[in-house]
Protein backbone atom coordinates (compact mmCIF):
# COMPACT_ATOMS: atom_id res chain seq x y z
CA UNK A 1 -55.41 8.05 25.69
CA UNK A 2 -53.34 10.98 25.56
CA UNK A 3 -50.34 8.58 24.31
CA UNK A 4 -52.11 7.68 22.10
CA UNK A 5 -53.34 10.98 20.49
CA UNK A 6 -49.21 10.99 20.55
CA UNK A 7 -48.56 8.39 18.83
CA UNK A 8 -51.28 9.80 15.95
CA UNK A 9 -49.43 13.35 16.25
CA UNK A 10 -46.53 11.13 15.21
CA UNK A 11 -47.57 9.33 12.45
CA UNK A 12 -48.97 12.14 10.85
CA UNK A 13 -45.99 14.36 11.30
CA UNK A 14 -43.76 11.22 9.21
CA UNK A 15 -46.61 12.13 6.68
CA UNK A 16 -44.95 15.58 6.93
CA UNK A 17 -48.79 16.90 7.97
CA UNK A 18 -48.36 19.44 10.54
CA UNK A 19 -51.55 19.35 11.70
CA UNK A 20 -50.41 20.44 15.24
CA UNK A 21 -49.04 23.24 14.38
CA UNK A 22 -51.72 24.83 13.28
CA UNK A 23 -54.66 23.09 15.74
CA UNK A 24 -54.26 23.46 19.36
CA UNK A 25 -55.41 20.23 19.97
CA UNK A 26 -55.69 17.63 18.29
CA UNK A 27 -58.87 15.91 19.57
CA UNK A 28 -60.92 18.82 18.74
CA UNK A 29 -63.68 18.53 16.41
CA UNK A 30 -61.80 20.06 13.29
CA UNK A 31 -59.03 17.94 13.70
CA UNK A 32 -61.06 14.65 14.50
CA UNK A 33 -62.43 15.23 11.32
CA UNK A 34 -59.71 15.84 9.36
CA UNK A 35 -57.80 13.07 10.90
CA UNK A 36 -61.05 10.99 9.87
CA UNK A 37 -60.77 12.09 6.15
CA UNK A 38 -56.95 11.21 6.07
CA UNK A 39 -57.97 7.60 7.23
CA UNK A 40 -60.87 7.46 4.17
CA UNK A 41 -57.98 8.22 2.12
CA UNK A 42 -59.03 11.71 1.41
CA UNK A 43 -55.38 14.13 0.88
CA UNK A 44 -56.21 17.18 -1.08
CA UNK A 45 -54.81 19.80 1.49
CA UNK A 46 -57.54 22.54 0.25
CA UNK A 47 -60.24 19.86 0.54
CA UNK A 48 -58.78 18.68 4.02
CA UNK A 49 -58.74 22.83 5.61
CA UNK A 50 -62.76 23.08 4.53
CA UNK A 51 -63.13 20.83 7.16
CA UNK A 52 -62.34 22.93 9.60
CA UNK A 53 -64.94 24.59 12.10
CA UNK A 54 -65.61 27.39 14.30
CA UNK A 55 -62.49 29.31 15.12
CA UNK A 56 -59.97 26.97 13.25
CA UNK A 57 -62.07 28.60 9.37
CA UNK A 58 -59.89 31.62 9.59
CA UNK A 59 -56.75 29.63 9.61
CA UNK A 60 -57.25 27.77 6.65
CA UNK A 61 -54.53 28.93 4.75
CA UNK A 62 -52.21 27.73 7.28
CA UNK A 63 -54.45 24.57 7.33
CA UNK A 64 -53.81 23.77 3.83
CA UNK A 65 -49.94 24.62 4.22
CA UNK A 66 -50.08 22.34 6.79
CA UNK A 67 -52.17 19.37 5.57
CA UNK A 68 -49.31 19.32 2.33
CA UNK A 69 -48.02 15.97 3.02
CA UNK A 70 -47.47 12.43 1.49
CA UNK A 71 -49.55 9.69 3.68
CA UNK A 72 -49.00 6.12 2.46
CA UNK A 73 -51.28 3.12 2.88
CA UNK A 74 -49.48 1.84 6.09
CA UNK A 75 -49.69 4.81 7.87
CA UNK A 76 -53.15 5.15 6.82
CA UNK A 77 -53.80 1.86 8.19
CA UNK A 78 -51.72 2.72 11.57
CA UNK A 79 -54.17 5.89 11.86
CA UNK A 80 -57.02 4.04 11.25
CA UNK A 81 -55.58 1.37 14.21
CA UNK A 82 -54.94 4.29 16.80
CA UNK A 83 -57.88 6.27 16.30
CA UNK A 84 -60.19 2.63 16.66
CA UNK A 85 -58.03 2.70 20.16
CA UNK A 86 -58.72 6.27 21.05
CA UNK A 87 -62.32 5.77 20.33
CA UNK A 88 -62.43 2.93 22.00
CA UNK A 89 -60.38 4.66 25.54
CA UNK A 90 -63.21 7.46 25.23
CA UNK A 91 -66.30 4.84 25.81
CA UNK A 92 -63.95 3.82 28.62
CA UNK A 93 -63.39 6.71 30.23
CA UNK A 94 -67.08 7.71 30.32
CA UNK A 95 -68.27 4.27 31.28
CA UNK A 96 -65.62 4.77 34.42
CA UNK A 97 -66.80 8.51 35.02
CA UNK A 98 -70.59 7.36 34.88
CA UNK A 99 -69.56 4.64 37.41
CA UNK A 100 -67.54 7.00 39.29
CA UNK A 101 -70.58 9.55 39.39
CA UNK A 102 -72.94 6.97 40.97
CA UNK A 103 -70.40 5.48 43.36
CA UNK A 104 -69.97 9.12 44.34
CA UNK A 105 -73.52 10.18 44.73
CA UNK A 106 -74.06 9.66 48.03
CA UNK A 107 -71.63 11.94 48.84
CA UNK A 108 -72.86 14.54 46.68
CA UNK A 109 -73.06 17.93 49.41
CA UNK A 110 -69.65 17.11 50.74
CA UNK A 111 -68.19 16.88 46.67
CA UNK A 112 -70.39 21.00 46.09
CA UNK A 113 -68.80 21.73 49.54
CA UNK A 114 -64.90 20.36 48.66
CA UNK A 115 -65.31 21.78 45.09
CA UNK A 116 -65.83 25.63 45.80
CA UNK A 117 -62.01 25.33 47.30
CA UNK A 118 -60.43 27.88 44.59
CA UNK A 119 -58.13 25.28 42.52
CA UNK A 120 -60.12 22.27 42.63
CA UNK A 121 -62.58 21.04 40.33
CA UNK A 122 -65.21 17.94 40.56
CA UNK A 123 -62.63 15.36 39.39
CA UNK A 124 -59.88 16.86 42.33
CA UNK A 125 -62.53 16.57 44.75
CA UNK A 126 -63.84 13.41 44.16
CA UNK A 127 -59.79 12.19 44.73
CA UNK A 128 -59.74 14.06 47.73
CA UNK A 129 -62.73 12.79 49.47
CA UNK A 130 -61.65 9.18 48.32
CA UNK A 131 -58.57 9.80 50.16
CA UNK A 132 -59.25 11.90 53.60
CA UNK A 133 -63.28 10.44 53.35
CA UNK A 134 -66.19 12.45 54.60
CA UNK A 135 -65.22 12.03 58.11
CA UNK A 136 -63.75 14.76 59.42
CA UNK A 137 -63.70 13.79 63.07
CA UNK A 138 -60.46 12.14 62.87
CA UNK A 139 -58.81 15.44 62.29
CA UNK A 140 -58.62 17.39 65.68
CA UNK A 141 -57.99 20.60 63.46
CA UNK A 142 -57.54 21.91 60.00
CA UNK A 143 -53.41 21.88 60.69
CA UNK A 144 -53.68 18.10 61.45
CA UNK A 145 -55.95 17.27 57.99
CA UNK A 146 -52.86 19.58 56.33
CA UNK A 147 -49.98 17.90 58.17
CA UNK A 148 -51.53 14.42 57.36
CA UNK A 149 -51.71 15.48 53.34
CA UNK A 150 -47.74 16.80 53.64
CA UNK A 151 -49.06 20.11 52.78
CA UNK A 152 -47.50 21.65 56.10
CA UNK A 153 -43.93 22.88 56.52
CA UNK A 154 -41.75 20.87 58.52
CA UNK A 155 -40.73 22.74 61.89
CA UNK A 156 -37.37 21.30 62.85
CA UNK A 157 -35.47 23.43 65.32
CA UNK A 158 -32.08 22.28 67.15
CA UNK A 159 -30.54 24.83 70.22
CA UNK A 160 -32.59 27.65 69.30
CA UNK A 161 -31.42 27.46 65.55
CA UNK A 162 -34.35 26.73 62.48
CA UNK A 163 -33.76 23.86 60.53
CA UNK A 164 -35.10 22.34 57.48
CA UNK A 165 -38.93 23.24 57.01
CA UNK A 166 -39.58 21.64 53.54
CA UNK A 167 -43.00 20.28 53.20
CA UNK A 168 -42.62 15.95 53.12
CA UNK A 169 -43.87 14.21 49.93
CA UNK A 170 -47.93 13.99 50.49
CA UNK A 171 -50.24 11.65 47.93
């Protein structure tokens, strides 16, 4: 998906429409649709910057500076093409994240409990129970969960000198 929000960003910057510079992301809701009135063929730059909403209204100066740009049928056509695809990877990813959320459901308490770690969110802790599981029995202590995950240092010492103590590559 986000390749293919790219690959938009692209085509519309060999349209010389800068749309990115001004929008911090282009799969907001001013930007979807002004991207959306690009593909209907719409390319008056003041017409385009009314679009914009909430925070984006008090740019639209810059908008319109931005949205000054010569967009020809095919890259109309390869707009319309990509953003089909990225609508299409959006069902996907919420079909996935409603399957994931049932799958996951059972384990609900132990995703609150892994969650309120500072630094992980739901989607983290969903990967991290997947991986280590619910079972924490298997773990003697908290050092052998971290040593398992490669997040301990390594503690290599040779005749009373320290070695190495970098951290091996966890998944």
């Amino acid at each position: 998906r986000a390749r293919e929000l790219n690959r938009i960003q692209k085509v519309l910057e060999g349209a010389n429409i800068k749309l990115s510079s001004v929008v911090s992301d282009i799969n907001g809701m001013s930007a979807r649709l002004i991207i959306r009135a690009l593909i209907e063929g719409k390319d008056d730059p003041a017409a385009l910057a009314q679009l914009a909403k909430g925070r984006l209204k008090q740019k639209t100066e810059e908008l319109r500076r931005a949205l000054k740009g010569v967009i020809g049928p095919h890259q109309r056509m390869m707009l319309a093409e990509q953003w089909r695809h990225v609508e299409y990877l959006d069902e996907a990813i919420a079909r996935l994240d409603r399957e994931i959320e049932e799958r996951t459901s059972p384990f609900h308490e132990a995703l609150e409990l892994i969650d309120t770690i500072p630094g992980v969110g739901r989607q983290s802790a969903e990967q991290i129970a997947a991986e280590i599981g619910t079972d924490m029995s298997r773990f003697p202590t908290a050092a052998h969960l971290a040593s398992w995950a490669g997040m301990a240092p390594g503690n290599h010492e040779s005749a009373g000198k320290r070695l190495s103590g970098r951290t091996r590559k966890g998944n």
